[in-house]
Protein backbone atom coordinates (compact mmCIF):
# COMPACT_ATOMS: atom_id res chain seq x y z
CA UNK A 1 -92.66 51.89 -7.44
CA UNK A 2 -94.16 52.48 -4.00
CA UNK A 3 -93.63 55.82 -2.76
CA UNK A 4 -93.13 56.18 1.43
CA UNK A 5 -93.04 59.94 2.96
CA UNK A 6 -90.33 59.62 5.76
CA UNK A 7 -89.99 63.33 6.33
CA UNK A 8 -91.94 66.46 6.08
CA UNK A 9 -91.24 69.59 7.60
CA UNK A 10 -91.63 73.97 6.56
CA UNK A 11 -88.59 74.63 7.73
CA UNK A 12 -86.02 74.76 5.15
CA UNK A 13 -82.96 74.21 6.99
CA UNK A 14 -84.25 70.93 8.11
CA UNK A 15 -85.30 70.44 4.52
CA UNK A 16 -81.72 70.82 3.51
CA UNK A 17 -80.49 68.54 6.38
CA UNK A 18 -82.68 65.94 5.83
CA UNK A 19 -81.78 65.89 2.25
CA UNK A 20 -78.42 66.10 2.82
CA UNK A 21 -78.46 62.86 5.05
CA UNK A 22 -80.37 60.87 2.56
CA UNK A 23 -77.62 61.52 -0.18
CA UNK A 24 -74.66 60.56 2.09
CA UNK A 25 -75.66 57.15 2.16
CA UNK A 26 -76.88 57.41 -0.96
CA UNK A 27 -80.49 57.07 -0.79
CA UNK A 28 -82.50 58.46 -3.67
CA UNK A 29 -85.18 60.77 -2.96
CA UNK A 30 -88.34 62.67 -4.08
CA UNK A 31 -89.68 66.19 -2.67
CA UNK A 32 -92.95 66.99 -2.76
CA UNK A 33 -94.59 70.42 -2.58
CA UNK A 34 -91.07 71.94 -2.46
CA UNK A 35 -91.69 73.91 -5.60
CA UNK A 36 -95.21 75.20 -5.21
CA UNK A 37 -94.66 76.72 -1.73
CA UNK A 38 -94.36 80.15 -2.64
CA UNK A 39 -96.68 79.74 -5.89
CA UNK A 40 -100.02 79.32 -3.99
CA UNK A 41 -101.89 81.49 -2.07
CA UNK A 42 -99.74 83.92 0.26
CA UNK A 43 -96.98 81.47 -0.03
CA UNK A 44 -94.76 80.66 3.49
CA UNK A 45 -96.64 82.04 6.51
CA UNK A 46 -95.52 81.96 10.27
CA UNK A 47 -94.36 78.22 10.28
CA UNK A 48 -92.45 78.35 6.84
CA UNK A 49 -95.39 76.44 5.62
CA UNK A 50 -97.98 77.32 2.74
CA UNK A 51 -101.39 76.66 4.10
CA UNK A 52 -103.11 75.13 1.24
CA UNK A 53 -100.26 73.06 0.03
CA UNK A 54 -98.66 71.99 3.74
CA UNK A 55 -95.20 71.02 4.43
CA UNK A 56 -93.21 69.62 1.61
CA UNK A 57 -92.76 65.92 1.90
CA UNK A 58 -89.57 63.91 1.74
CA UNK A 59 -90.39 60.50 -0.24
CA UNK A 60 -87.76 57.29 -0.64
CA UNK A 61 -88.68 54.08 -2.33
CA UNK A 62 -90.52 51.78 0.45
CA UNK A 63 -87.07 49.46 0.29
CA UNK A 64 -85.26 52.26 1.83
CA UNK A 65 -87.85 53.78 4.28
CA UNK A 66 -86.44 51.24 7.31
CA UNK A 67 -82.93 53.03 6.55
CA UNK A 68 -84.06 56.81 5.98
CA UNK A 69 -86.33 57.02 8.73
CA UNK A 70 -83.51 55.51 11.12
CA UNK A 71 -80.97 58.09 9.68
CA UNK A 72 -83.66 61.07 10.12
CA UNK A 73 -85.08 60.22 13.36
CA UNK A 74 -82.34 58.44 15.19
CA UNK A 75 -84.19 58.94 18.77
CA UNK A 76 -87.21 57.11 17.71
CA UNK A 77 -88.12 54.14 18.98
């Protein structure tokens, strides 16, 4: 199954958002480096974002990135 990262932000609130949207239209969903944020190094800095592991990553199946990237960034073009 082919993986496709269709949102990744430090902030958990969007985090929680995002999430939320994917499950209302029932969308299933992977996160990445949610879980290790706080486990490496000094954990969240400034931007709510470890340094060494980055922002954690939201991840659908590639069949669904067309819809979940529409329903997370609806202004894009």
């Amino acid at each position: 199954m082919e993986l496709v990262t269709v949102f990744a932000s430090g902030n958990a609130a969007e985090i929680t958002v995002a999430k939320l949207a994917l499950e209302s239209e029932g969308i299933p969903f992977i996160t990445k480096g949610e879980g290790v944020q706080d486990l490496v190094g000094l954990g969240r800095l400034f931007g709510g974002t470890n340094l060494l592991t980055g922002p954690v990553q939201i991840q659908v199946r590639s069949e669904d990135a067309e819809l979940a990237l529409e329903l997370l960034n609806p202004n894009a073009e």
